[in-house]
N, C-alpha and C. Protein backbone atom coordinates (compact mmCIF):
# COMPACT_ATOMS: atom_id res chain seq x y z
N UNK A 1 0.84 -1.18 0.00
CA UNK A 1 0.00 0.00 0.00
C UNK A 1 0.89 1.24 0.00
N UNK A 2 0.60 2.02 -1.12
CA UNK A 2 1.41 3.51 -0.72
C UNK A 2 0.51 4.51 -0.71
N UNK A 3 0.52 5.07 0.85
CA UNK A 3 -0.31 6.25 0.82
C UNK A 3 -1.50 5.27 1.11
N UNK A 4 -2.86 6.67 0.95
CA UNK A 4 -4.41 5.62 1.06
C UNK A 4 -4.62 4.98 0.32
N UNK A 5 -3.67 4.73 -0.86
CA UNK A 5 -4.51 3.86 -2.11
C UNK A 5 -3.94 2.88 -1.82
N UNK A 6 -4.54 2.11 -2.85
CA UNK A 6 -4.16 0.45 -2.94
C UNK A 6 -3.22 0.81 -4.51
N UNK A 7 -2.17 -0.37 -4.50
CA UNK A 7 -1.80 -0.15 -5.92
C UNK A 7 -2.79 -0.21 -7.11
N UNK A 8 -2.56 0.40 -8.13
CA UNK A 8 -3.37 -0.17 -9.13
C UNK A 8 -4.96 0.83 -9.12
N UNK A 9 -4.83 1.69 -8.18
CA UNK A 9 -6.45 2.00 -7.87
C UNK A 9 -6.37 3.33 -8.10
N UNK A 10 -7.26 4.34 -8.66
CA UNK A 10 -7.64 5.14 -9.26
C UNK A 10 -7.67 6.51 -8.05
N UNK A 11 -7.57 7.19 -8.22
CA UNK A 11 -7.52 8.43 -7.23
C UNK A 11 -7.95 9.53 -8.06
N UNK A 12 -9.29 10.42 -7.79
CA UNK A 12 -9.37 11.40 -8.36
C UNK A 12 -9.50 12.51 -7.86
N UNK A 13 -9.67 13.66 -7.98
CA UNK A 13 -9.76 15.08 -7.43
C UNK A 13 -9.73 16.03 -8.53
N UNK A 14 -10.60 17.19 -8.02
CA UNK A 14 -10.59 18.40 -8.85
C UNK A 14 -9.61 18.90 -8.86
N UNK A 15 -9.29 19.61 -9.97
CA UNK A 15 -8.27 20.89 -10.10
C UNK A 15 -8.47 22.23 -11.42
N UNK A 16 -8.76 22.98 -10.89
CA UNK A 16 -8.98 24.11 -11.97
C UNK A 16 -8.00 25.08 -12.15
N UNK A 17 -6.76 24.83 -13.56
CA UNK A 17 -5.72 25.72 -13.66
C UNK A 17 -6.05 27.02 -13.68
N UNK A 18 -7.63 28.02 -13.71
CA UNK A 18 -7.85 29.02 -13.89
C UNK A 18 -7.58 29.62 -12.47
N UNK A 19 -7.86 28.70 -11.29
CA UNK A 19 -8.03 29.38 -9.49
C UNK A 19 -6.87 29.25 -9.12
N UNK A 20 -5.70 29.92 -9.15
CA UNK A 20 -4.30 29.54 -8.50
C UNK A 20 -4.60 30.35 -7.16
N UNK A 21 -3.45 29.84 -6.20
CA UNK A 21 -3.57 30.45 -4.82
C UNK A 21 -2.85 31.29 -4.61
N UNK A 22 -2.97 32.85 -4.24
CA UNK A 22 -2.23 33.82 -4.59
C UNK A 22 -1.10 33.54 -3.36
N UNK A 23 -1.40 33.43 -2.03
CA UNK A 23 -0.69 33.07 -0.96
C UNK A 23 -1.14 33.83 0.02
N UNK A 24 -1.70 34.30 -0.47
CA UNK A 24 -2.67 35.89 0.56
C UNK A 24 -4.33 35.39 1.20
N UNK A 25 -4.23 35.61 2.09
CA UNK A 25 -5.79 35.43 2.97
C UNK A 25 -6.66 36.61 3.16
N UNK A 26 -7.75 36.64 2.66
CA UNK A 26 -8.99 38.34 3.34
C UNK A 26 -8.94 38.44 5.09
N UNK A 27 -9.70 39.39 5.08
CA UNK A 27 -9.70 39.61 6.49
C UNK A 27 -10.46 38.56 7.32
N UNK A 28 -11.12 37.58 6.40
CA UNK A 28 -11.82 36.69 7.08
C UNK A 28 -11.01 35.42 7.53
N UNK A 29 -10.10 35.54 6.74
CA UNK A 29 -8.74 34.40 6.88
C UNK A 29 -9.44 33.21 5.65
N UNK A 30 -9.88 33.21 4.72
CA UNK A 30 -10.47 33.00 3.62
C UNK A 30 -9.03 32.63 2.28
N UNK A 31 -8.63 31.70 1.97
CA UNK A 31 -7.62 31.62 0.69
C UNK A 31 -7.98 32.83 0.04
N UNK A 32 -7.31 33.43 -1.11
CA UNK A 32 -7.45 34.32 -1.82
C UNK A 32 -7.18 33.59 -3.34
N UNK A 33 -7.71 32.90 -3.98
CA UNK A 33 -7.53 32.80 -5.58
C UNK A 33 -7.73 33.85 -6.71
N UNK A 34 -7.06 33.78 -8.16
CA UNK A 34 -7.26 33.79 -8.80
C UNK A 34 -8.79 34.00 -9.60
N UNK A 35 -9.27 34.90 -10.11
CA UNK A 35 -10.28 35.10 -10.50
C UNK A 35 -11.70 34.96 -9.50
N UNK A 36 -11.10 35.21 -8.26
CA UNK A 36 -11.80 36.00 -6.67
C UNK A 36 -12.34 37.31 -7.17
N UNK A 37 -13.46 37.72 -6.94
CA UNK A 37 -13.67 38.72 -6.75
C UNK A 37 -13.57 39.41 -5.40
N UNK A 38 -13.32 40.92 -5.49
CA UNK A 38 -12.92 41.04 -3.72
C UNK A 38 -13.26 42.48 -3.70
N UNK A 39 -13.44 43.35 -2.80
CA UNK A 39 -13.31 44.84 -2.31
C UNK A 39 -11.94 44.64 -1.44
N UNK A 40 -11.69 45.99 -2.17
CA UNK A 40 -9.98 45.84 -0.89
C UNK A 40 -10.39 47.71 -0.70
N UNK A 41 -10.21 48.11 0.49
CA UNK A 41 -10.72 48.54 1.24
C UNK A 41 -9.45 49.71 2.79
N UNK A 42 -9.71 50.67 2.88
CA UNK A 42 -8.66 51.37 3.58
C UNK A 42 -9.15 52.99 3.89
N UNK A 43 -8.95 53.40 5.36
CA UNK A 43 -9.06 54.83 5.22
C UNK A 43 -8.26 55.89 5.25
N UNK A 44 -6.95 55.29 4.41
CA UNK A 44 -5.65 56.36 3.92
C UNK A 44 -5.65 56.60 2.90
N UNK A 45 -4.78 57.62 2.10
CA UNK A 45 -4.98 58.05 0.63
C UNK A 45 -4.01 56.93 0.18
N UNK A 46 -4.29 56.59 -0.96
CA UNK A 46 -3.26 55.48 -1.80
C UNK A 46 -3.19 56.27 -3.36
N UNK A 47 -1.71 56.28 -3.59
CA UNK A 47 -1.72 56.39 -4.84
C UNK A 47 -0.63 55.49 -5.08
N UNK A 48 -1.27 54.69 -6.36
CA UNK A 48 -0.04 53.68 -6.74
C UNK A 48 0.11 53.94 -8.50
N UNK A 49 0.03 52.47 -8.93
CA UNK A 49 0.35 52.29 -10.40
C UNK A 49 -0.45 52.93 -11.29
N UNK A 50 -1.56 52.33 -10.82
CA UNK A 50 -2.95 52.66 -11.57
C UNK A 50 -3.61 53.38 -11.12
N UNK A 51 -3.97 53.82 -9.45
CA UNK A 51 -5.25 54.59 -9.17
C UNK A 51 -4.30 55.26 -7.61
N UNK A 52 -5.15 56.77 -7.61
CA UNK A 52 -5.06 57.87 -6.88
C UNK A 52 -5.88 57.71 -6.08
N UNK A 53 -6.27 58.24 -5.02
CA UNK A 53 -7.12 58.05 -4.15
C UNK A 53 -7.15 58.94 -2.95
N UNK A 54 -7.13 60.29 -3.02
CA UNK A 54 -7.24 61.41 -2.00
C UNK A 54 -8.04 61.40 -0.93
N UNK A 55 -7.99 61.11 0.27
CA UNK A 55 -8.16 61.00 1.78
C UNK A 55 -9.76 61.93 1.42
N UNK A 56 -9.81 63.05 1.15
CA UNK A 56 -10.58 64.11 1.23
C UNK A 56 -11.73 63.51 -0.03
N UNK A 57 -11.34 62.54 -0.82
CA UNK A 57 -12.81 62.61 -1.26
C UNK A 57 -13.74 61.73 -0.79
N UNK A 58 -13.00 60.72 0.26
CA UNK A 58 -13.69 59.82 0.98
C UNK A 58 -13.32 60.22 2.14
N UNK A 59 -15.16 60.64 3.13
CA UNK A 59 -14.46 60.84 4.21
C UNK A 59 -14.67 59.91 5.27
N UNK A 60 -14.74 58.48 4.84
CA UNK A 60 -14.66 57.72 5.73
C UNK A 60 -14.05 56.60 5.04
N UNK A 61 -13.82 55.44 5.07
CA UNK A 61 -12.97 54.37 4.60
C UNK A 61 -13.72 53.67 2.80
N UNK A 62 -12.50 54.10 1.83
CA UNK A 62 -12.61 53.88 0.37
C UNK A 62 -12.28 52.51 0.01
N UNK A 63 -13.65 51.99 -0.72
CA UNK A 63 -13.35 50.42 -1.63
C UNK A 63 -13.51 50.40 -3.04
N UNK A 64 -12.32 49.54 -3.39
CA UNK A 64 -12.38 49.10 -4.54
C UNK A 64 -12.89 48.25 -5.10
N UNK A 65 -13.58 47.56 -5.58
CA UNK A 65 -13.98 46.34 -6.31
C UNK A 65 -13.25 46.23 -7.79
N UNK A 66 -12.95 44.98 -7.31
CA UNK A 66 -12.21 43.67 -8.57
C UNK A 66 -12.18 42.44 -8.58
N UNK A 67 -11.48 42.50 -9.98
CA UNK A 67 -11.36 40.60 -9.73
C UNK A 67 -9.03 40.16 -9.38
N UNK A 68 -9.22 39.76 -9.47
CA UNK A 68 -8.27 38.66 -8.35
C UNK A 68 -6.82 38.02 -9.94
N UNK A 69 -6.03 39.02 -10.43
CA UNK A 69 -5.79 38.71 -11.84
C UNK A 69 -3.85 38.22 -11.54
N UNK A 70 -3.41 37.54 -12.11
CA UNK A 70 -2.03 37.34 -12.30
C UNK A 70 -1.68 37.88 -13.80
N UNK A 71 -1.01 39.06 -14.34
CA UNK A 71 -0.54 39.50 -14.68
C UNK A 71 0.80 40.77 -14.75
N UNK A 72 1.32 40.66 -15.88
CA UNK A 72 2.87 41.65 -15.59
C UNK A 72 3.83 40.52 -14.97
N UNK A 73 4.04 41.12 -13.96
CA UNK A 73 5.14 40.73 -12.67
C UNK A 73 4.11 39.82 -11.42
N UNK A 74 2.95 40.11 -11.02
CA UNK A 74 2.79 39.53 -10.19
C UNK A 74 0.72 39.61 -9.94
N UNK A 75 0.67 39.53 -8.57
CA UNK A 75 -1.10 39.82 -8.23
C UNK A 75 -1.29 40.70 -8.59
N UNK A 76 -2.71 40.97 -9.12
CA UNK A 76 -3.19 42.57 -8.88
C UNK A 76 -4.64 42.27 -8.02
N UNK A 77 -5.56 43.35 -7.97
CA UNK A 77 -6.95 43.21 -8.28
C UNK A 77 -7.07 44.37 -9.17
N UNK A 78 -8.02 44.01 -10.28
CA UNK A 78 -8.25 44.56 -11.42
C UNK A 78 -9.37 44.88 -11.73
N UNK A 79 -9.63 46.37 -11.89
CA UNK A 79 -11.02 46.39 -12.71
C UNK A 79 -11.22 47.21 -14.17
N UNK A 80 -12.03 47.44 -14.77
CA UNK A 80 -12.19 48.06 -16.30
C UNK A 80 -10.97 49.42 -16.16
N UNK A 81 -11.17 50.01 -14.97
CA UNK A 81 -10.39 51.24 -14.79
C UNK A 81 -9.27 51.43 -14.48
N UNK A 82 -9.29 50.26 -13.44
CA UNK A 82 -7.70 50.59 -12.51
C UNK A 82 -7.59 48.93 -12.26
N UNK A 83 -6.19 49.52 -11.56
CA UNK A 83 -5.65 47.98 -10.26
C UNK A 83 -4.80 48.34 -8.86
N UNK A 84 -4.84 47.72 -8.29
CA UNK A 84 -4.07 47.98 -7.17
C UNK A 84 -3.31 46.50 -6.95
N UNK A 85 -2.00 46.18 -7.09
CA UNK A 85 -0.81 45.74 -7.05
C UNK A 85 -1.73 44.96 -5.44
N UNK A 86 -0.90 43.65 -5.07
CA UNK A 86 -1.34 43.51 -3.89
C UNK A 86 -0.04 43.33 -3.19
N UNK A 87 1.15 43.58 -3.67
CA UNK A 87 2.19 44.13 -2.81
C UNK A 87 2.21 45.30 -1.94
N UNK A 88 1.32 46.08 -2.52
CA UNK A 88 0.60 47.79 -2.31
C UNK A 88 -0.01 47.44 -0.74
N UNK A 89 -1.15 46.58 -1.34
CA UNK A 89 -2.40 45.93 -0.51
C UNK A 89 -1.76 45.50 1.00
N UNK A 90 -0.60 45.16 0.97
CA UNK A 90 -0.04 44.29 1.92
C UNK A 90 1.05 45.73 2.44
N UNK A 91 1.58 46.78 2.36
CA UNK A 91 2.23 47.76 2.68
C UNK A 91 1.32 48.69 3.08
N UNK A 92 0.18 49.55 2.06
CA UNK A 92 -0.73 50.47 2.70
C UNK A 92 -1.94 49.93 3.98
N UNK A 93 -1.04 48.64 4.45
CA UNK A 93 -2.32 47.98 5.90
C UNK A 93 -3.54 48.17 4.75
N UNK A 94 -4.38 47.45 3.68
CA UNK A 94 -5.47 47.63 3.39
C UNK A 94 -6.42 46.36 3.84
N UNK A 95 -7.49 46.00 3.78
CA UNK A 95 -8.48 45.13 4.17
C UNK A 95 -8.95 44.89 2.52
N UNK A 96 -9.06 43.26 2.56
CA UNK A 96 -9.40 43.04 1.64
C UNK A 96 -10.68 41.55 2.25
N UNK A 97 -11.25 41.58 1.04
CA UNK A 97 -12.77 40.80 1.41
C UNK A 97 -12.93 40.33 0.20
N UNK A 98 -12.99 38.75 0.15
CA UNK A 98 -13.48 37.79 -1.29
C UNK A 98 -15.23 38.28 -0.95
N UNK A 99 -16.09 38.65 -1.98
CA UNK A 99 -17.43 38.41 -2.31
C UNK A 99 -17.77 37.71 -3.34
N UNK A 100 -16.54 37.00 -3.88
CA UNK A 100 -17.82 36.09 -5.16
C UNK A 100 -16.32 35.18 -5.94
N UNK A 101 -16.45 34.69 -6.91
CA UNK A 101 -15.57 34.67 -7.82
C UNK A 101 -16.39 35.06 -9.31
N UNK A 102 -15.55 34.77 -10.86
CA UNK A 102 -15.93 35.15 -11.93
C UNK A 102 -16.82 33.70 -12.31
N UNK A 103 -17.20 32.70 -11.95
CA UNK A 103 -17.52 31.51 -12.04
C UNK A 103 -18.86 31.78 -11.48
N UNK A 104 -18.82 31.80 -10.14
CA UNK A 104 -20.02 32.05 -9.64
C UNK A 104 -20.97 33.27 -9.01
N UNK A 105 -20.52 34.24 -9.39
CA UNK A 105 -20.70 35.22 -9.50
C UNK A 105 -20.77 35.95 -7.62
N UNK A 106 -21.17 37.06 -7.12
CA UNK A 106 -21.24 37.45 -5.87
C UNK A 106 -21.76 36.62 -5.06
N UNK A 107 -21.31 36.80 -3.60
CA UNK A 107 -22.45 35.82 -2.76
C UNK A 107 -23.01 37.53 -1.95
N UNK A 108 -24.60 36.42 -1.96
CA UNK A 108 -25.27 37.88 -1.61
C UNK A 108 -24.69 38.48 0.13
């Protein structure tokens, strides 16, 4: 016997090359994949690659909504407009929250 199987015997399991695991957890302590949708979330000004974000036009804590993308160099979350790097995400202290993936759309 190697492992739980018996020789000779069939072992199956899912795997979907589209959901990779970024290595990052939400605030819920939740995996973070690949094509996750998420709000990432903070009440400091951020300006990074893609998007600005002035303290003064939110005057209480600003979210983003995206999806969960591996491109360039590394993570992002991405939307039609912008992205925010999640190297960023992990330096500006931001809060981030999975609500759905692109598969199954939001959970209410």
């Amino acid at each position: 016997m190697i492992g739980p199987w018996d020789i000779g015997s069939e072992a199956s399991f899912e795997w979907n090359p589209d959901m990779q695991f970024t290595g990052m957890t939400d605030e819920n302590g939740n995996g973070i994949y690949e094509d996750d949708i998420v709000i990432v979330s903070c009440d400091e000004a951020y300006t990074g690659e893609g998007l600005v974000i002035e303290p003064d036009e939110y005057p209480e804590k600003w979210e983003f909504k995206g999806c969960v993308v591996f491109k360039y160099y590394g993570w992002f979350v991405d939307n039609e407009n912008s992205y925010i790097p999640f190297c960023d995400i992990e330096t500006h202290s931001m809060s981030i929250k999975i609500i759905g993936n692109i598969f199954e759309g939001e959970k209410p």
